[in-house]
Protein backbone atom coordinates (compact mmCIF):
# COMPACT_ATOMS: atom_id res chain seq x y z
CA UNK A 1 116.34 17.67 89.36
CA UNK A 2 115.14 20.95 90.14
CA UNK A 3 114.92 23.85 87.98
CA UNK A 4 114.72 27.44 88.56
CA UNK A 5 112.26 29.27 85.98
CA UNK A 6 114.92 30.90 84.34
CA UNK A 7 116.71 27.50 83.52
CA UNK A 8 113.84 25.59 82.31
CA UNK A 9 112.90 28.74 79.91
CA UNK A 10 116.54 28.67 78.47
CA UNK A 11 117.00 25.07 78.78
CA UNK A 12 118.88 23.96 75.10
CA UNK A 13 118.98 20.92 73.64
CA UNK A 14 123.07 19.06 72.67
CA UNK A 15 123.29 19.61 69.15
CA UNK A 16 123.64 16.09 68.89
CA UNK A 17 119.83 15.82 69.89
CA UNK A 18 119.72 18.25 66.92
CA UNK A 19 120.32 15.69 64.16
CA UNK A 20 123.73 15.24 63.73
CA UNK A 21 124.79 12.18 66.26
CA UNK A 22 125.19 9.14 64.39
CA UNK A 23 122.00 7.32 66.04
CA UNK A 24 119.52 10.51 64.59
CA UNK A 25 120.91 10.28 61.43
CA UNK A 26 119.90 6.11 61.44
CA UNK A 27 116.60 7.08 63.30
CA UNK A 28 114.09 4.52 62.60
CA UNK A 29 110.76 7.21 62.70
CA UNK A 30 111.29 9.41 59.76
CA UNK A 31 112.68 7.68 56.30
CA UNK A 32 116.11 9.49 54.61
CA UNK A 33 115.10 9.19 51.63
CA UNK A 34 115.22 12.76 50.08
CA UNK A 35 118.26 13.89 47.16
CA UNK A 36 119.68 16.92 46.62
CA UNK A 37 117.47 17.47 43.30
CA UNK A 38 114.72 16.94 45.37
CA UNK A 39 115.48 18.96 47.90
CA UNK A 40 116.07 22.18 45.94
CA UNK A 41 112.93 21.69 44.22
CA UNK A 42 110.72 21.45 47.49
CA UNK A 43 112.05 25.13 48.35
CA UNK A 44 111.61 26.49 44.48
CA UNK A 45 108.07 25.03 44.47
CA UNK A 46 107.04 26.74 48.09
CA UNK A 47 108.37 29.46 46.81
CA UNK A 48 107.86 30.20 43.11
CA UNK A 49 103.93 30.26 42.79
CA UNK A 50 103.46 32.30 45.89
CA UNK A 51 105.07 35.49 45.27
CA UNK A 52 104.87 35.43 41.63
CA UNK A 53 101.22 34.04 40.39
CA UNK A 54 99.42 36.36 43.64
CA UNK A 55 101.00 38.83 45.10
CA UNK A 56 101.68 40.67 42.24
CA UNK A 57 97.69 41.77 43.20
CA UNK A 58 98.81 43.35 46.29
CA UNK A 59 102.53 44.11 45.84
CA UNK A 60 101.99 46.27 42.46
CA UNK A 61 99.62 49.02 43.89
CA UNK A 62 101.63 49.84 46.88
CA UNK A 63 105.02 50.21 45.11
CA UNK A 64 104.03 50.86 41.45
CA UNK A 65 106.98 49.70 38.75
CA UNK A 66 109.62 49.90 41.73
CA UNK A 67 107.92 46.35 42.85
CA UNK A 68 111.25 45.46 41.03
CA UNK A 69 112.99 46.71 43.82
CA UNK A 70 110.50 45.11 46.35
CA UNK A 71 112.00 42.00 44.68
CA UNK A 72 115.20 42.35 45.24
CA UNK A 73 115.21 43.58 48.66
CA UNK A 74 113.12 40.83 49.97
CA UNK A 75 115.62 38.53 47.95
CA UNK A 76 118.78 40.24 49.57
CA UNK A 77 116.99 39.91 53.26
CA UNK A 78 116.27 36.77 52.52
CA UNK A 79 119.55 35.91 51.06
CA UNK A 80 121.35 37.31 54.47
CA UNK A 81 118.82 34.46 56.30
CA UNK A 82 119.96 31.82 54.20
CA UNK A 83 123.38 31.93 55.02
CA UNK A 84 122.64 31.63 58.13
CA UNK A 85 120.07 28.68 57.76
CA UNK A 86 123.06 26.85 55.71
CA UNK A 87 125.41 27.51 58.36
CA UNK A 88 123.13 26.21 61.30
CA UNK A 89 121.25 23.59 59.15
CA UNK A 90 125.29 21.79 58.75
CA UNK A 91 125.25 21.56 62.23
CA UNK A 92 121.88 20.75 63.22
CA UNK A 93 119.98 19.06 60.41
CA UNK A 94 117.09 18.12 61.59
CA UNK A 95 113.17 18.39 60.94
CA UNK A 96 111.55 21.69 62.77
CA UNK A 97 114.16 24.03 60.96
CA UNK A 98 114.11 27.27 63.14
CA UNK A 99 112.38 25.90 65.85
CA UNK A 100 115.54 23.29 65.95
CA UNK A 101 117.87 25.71 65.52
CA UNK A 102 116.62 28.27 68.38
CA UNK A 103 116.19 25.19 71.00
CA UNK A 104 119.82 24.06 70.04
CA UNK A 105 121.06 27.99 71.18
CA UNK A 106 118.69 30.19 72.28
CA UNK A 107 116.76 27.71 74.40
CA UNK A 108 113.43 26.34 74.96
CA UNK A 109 110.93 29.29 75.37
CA UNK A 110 112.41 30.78 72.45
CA UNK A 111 112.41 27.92 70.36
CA UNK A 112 108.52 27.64 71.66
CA UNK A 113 108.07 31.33 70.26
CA UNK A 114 109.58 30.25 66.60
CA UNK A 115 107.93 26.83 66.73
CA UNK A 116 103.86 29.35 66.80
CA UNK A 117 105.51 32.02 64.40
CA UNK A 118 106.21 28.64 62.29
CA UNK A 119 102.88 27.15 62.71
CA UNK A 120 101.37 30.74 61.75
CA UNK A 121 103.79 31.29 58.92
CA UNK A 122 102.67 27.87 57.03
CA UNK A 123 99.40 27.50 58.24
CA UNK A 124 97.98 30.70 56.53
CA UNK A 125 100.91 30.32 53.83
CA UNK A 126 98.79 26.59 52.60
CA UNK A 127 95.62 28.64 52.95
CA UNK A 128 95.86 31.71 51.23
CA UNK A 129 97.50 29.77 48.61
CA UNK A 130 95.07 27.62 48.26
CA UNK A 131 92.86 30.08 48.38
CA UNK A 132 94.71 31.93 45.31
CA UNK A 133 94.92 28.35 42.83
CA UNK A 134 90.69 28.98 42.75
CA UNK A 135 91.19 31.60 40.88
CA UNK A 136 93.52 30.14 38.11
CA UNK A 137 90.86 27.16 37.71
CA UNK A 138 88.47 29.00 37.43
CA UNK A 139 89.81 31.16 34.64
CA UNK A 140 90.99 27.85 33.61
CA UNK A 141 87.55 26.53 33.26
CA UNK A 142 86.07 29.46 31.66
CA UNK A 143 88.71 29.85 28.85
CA UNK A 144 88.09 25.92 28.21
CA UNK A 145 84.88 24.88 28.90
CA UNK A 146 83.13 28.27 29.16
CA UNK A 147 81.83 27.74 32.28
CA UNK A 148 82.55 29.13 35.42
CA UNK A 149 82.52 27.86 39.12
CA UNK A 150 79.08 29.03 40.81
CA UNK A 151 79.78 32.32 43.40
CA UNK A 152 78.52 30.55 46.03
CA UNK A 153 80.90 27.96 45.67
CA UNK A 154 83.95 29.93 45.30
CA UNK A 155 83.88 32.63 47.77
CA UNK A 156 84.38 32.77 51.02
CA UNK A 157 81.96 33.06 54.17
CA UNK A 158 84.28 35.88 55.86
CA UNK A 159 85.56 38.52 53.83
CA UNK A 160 87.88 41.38 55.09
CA UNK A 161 87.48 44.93 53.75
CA UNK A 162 89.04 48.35 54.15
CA UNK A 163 85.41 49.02 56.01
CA UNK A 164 85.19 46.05 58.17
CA UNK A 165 84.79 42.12 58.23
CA UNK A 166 81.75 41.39 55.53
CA UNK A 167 79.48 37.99 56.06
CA UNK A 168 78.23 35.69 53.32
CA UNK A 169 76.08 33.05 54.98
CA UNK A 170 75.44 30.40 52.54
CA UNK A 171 79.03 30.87 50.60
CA UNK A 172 81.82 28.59 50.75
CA UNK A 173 85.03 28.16 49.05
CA UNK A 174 85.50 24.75 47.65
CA UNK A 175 87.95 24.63 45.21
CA UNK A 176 90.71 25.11 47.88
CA UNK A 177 89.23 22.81 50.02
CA UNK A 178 89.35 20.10 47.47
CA UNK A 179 93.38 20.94 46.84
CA UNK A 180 93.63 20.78 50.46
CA UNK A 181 92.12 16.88 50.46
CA UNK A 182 94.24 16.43 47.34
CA UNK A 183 97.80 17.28 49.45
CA UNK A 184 96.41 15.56 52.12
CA UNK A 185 96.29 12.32 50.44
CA UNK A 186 99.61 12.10 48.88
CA UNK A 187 101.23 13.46 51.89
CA UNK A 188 100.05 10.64 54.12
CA UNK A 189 101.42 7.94 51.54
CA UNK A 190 104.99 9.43 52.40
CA UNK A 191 107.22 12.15 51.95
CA UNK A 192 109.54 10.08 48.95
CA UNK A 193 106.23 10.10 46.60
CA UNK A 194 104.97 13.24 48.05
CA UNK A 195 109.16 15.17 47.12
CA UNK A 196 108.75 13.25 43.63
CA UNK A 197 105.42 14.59 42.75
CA UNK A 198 106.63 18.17 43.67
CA UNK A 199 109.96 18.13 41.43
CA UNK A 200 107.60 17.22 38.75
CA UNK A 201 105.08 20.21 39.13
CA UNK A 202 108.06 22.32 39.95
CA UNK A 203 109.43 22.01 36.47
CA UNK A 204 105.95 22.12 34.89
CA UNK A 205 105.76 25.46 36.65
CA UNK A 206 109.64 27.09 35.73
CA UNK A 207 108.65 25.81 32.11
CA UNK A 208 104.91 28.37 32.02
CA UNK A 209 106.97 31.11 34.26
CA UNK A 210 109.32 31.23 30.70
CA UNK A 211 106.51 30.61 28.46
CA UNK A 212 105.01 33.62 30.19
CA UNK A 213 107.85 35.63 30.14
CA UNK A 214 108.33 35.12 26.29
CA UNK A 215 104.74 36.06 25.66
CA UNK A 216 104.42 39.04 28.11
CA UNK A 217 107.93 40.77 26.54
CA UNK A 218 105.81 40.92 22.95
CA UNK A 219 103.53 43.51 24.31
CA UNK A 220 106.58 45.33 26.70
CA UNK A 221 105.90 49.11 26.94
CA UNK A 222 108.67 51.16 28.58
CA UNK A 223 106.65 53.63 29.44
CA UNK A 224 104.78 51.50 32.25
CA UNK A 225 107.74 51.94 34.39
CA UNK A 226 106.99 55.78 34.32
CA UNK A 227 106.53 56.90 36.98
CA UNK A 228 108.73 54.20 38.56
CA UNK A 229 108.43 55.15 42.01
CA UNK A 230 105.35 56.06 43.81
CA UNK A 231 106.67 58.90 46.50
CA UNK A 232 104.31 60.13 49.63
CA UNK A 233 104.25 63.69 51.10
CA UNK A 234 107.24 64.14 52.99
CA UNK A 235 108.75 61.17 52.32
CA UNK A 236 113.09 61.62 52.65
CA UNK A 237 113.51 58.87 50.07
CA UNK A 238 110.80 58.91 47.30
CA UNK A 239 109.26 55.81 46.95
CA UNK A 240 110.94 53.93 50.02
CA UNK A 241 107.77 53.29 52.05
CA UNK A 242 106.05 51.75 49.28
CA UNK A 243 109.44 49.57 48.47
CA UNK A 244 109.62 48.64 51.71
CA UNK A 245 105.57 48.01 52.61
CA UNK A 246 105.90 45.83 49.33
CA UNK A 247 108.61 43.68 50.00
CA UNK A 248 106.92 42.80 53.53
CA UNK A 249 103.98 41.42 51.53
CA UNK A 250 106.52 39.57 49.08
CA UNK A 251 108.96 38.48 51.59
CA UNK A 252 105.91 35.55 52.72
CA UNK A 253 107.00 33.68 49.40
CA UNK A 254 110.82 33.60 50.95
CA UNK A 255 109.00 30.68 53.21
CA UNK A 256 110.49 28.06 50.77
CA UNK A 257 114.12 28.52 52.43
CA UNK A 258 112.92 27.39 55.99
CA UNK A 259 110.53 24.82 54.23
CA UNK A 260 114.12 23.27 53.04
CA UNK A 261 115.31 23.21 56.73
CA UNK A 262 112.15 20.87 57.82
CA UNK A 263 113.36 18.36 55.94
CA UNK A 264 116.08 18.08 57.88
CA UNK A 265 115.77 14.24 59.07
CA UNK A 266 114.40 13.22 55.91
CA UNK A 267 117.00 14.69 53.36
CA UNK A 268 120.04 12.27 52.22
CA UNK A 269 123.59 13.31 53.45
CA UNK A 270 121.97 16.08 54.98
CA UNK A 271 125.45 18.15 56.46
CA UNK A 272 126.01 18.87 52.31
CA UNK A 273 122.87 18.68 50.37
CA UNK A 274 120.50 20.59 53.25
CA UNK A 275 123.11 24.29 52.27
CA UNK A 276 123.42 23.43 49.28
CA UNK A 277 119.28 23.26 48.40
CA UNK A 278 118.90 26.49 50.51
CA UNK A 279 121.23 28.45 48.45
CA UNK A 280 121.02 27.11 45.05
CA UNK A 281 116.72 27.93 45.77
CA UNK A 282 118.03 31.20 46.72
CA UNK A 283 118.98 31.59 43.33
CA UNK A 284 116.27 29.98 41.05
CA UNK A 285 114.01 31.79 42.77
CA UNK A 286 115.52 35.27 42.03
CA UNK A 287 116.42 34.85 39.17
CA UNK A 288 112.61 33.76 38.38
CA UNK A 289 110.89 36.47 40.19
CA UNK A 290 112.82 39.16 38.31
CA UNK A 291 112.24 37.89 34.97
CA UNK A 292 108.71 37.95 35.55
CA UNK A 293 108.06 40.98 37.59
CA UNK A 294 110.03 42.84 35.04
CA UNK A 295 107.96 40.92 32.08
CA UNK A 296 104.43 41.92 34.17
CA UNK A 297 105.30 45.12 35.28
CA UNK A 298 106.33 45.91 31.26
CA UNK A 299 103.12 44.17 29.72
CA UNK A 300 100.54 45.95 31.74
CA UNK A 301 100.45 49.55 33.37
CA UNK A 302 100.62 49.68 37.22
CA UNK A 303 97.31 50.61 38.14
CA UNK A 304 95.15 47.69 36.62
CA UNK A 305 96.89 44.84 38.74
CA UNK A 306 94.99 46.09 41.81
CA UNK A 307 92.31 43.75 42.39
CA UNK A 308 92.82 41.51 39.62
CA UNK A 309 92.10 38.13 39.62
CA UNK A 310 94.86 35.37 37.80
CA UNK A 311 96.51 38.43 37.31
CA UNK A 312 99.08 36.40 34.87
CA UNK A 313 96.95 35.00 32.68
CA UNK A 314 94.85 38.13 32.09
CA UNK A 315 97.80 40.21 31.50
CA UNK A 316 98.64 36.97 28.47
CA UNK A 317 95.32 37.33 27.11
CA UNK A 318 95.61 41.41 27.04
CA UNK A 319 98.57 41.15 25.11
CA UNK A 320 98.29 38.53 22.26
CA UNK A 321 93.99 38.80 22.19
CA UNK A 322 93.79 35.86 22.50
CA UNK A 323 92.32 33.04 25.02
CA UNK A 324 94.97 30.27 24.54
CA UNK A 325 97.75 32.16 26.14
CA UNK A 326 95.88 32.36 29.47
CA UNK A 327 94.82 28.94 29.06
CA UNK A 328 98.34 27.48 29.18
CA UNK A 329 99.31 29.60 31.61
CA UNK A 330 96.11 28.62 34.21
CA UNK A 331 96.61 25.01 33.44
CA UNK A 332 100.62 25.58 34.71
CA UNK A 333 99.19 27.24 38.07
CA UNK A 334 96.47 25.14 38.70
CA UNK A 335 99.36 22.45 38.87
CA UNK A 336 102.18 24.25 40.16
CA UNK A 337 100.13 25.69 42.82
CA UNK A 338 98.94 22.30 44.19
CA UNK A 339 103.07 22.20 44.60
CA UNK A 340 103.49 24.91 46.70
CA UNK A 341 99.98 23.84 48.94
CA UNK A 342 101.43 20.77 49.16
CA UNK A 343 104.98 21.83 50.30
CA UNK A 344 103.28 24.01 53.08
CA UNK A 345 101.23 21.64 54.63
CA UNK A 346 104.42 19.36 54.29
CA UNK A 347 106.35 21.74 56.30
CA UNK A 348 104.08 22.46 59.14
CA UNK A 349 103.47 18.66 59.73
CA UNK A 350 107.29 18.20 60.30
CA UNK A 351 107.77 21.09 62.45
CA UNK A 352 104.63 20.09 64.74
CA UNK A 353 106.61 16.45 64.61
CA UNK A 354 110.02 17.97 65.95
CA UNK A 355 107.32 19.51 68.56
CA UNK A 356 106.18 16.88 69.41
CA UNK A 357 109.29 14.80 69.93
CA UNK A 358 110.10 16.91 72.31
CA UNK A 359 107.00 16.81 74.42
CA UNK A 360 106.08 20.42 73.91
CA UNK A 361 102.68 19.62 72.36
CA UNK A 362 100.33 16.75 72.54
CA UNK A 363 102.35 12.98 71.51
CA UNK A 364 99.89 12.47 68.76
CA UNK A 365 101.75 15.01 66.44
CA UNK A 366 105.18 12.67 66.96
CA UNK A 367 102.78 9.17 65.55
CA UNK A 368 104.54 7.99 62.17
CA UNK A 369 102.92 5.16 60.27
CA UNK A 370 105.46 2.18 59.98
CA UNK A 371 104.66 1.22 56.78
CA UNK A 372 104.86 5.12 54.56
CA UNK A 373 107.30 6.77 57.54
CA UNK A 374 104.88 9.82 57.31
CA UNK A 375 103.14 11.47 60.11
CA UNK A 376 99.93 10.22 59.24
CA UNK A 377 97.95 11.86 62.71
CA UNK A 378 99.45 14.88 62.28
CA UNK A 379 99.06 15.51 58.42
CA UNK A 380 95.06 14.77 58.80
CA UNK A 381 95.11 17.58 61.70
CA UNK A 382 97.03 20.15 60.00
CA UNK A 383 95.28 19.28 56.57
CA UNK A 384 91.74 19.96 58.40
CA UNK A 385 92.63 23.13 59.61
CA UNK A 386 94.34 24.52 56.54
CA UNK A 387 91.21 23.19 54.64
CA UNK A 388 88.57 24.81 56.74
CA UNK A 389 90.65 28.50 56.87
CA UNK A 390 90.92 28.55 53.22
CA UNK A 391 87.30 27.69 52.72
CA UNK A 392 85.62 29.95 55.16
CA UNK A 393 88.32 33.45 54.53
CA UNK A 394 89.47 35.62 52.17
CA UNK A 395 93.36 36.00 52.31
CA UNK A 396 93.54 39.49 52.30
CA UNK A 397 95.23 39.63 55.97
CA UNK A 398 97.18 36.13 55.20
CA UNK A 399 100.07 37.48 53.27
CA UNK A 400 101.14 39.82 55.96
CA UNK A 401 100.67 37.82 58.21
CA UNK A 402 102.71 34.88 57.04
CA UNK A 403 105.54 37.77 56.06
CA UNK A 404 104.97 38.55 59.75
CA UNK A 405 105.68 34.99 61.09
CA UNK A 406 108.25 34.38 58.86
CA UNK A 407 110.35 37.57 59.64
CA UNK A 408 110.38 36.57 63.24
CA UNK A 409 111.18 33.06 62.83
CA UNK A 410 114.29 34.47 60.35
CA UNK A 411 115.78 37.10 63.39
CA UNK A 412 115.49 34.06 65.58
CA UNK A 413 117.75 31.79 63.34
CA UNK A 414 120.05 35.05 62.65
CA UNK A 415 120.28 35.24 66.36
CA UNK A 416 121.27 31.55 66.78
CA UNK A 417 124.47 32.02 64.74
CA UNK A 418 126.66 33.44 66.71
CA UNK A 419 125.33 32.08 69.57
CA UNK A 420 126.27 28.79 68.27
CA UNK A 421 129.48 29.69 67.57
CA UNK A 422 130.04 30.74 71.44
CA UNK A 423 129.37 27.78 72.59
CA UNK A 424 131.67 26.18 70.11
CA UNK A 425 134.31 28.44 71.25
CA UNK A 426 133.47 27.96 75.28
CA UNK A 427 133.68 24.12 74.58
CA UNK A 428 136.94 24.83 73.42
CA UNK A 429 135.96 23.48 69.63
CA UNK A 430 137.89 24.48 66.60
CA UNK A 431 135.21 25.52 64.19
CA UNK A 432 138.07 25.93 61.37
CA UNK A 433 138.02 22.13 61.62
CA UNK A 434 134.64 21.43 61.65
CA UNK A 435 134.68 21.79 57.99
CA UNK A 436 131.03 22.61 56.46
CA UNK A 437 129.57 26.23 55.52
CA UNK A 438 130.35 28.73 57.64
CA UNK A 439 128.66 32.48 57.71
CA UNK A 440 130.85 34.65 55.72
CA UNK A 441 132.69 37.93 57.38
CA UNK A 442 132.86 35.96 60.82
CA UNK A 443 129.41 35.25 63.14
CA UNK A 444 128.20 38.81 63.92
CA UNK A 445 128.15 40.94 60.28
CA UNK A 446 126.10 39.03 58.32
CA UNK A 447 123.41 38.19 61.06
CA UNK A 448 123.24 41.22 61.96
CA UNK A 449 122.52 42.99 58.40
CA UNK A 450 120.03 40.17 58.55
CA UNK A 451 118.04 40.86 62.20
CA UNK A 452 118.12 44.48 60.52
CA UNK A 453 116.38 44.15 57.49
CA UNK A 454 113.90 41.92 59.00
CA UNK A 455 113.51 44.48 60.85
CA UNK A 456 112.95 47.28 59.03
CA UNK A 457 109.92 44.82 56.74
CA UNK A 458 108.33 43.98 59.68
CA UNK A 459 107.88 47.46 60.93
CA UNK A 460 106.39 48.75 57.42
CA UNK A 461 103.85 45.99 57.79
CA UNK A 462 100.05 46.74 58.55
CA UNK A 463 99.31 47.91 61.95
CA UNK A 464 96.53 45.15 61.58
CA UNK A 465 98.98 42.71 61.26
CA UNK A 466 100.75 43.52 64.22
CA UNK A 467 97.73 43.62 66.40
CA UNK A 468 97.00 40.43 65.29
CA UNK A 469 100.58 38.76 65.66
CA UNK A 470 100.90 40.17 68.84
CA UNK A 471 97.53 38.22 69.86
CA UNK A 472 99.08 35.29 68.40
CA UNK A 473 102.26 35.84 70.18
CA UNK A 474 100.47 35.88 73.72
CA UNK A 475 98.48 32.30 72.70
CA UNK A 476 101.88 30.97 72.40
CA UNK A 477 103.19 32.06 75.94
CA UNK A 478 99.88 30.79 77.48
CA UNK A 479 100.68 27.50 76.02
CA UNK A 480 103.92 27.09 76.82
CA UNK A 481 103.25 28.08 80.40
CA UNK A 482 99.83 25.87 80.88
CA UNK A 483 101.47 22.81 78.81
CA UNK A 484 104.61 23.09 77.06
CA UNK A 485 106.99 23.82 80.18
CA UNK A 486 105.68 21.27 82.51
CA UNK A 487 105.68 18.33 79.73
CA UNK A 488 109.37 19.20 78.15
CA UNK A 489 111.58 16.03 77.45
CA UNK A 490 114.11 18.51 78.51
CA UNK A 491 112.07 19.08 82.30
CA UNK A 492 114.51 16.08 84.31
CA UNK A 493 117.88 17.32 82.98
């Protein structure tokens, strides 16, 4: 029939289509074949590797010691999110995570809008990680083998400075490119081998974050927290813009808690072990990026993490003298790295597959190979692009940027709560007996501490960052309107 413009934009799928009607959870495209363990280690390992083993580089000199504090109030924003995400991800567990959620309440153009901030988010997230594990193999190579990867061969073609974009014709990064084709391959043999192989390098990676922590505390200095804060002119809270501009460039490695949600029509038993993963990676992760902030931060004064590449394994071989330390520790990221790359690409492959299913973008994205159950069309596209970003760029924009997409994506699910629950209630459905997690406090407080501090990070972000989201942003509207609306599932209702 007929739709006015308004209706097809805020068109909404049943929640049944969502993932929880007894023929989606028996679909015979995507394999269930995902435990809780599993689960929970898919969100620690795109998590813990990003935040930690990086960003430390570009957190530190804009907050000083109080990065401690950046920490925790990413964490606590991100901990506001995930109670939502466990709330909606009961009722609508399905791959696409926020996209899913936002077309389930908010509607279709909206859930178009999340769906680009999602592709954005883990896009640049597999990239500038990627990007990063070059620099832990080569320190890796040079503490073992003496020998370093050539220059040419490990930077990029486009760098970004404070200045202006710098070109490098004749350079290439290749390292990540190689980790790209790595992922790649064991994503397309199917997402049971691909979840095993992560919980493995997961572990190997919480096992050199302690190692690292017990070596670091042998040269702990109080006095590196001194001054703790770094205050500007004028500022009515000392410190609070560099807090804040800090935990906008952390928040990025939060990405792991939606990266849960994709996994929606893969995961086993999904209503339970889908919250349960988001919250219990909620707190591994934490707990993990306070021990080893406060381990850095305490091993190694403020000022020399600016710029410094394998921060972690520099700041081991400053403090025992020796080259060992930093050897163990490279070896652990070059591995637990390749988790989190792999994790991201995973992630964007199943949200371009909940996409496609629903006609939004091109059919190809929606193939899945009979024999592995894995989008095998769709992983070779995303892999390419990923690949070719991370050997061409710097990532000195990407971690904003990803914070940026992310953020967005978050207010969007926040949003979808209480909508939810409206409809619920205008259906005349007892949500008392639905039985599964529910938001705390009712369905407006906690989403709406949540849409705030998502607020507040995004607006201490770069003013670069916004330009360029906002260019983004517009991309996404032009496709909707040129393809997306006109090919809908959703367009004959």
């Amino acid at each position: 029939m007929n739709q006015s413009l308004v209706q097809k934009l805020t068109r909404t799928k049943p929640v049944e289509a969502g993932g929880t009607s007894a023929e989606s959870l028996h679909s015979t495209g995507l394999s269930r074949s995902i435990g809780l363990f599993s689960l929970t280690m898919i969100g620690v390992g795109a998590t813990i590797g990003t935040g930690i083993f990086f960003t430390m580089v570009e957190a530190v000199p804009k907050a000083g010691p109080s990065v401690i504090l950046s920490f925790l109030l990413a964490a606590l924003t991100a901990g506001l999110t995930a109670l939502c995400y466990a709330e909606l991800s009961f009722r609508i567990p399905a791959a696409g995570s926020a996209y899913s959620f936002a077309y389930a309440t908010v509607g279709e153009f909206m859930a178009f809008i999340v769906a680009f901030c999602l592709l954005l988010e883990y896009g640049l997230a597999a990239s500038a990680t990627a990007i990063g594990w070059s620099d832990y193999l080569n320190n890796f190579l040079t503490n073992a083998f003496g020998w370093q990867i050539p220059e040419a061969l490990r930077s990029p073609m486009i760098v970004s400075t404070p200045t202006g974009t710098v070109w490098n014709p004749g350079h290439i990064n290749l390292p990540p490119m190689f980790l790209v084709v790595l992922c790649c391959i064991l994503l397309v043999r199917g997402a049971k081998e691909s979840a095993v192989a992560n919980a493995v390098m997961v572990l190997i990676k919480l096992a050199i974050l302690i190692f690292f922590v017990i070596i670091a505390l042998q040269g702990f200095d109080a006095n590196n927290f001194h001054p703790f804060v770094k205050p500007l002119e004028g500022e009515p809270i000392p410190g609070l813009h560099g807090i804040a501009a800090a935990a906008g460039t952390v928040f990025f490695s939060f990405i792991g808690l939606d990266t849960i949600a994709t996994a929606g029509e893969e995961v086993r038993n999904p209503k339970r072990n889908v919250p349960v993963g988001i919250l219990a990676a909620l707190v591994i992760v934490t707990v993990f990026y306070l021990l080893v902030a406060v381990a850095a931060m305490g091993a190694q004064p403020a000022h020399m993490f600016e710029g410094q590449a394998a921060g972690l394994s520099v700041i081991l071989q400053n403090v025992t003298g020796h080259a060992w330390p930093a050897l163990v520790l490279s070896a652990g990221a070059v591995i637990s790295v390749f988790s989190v790359t792999l994790v991201t690409i995973y992630g964007q492959t199943r949200i371009l597959y909940a996409i496609a299913k629903d006609g939004l973008v091109p059919k190809a994205f929606q193939s899945v190979n009979q024999k592995t159950h894995a989008p095998v069309v769709n992983t070779l596209i995303v892999s390419a692009v990923v690949g070719v970003v991370a050997g061409l760029v710097d990532s000195t924009f990407l971690w904003d940027m990803v914070s940026m997409g992310t953020l967005t994506a978050f207010i969007i699910v926040s949003i979808a709560v209480p909508v939810l629950r409206s409809k619920d209630r205008k259906a005349g459905i007892a949500i008392a007996k639905k039985g599964g997690f529910r938001v705390p406090f009712g369905p407006y407080f906690v989403p709406a501490l949540s849409i705030a501090a998502c607020a507040y990070l995004m607006i201490n972000l770069s003013h670069a960052t916004k330009v360029i989201f906002t260019v983004w942003m517009v991309v996404a509207v032009i496709t909707y309107f040129f393809y997306g609306i006109h090919n809908s599932r959703l367009r004959k209702v």
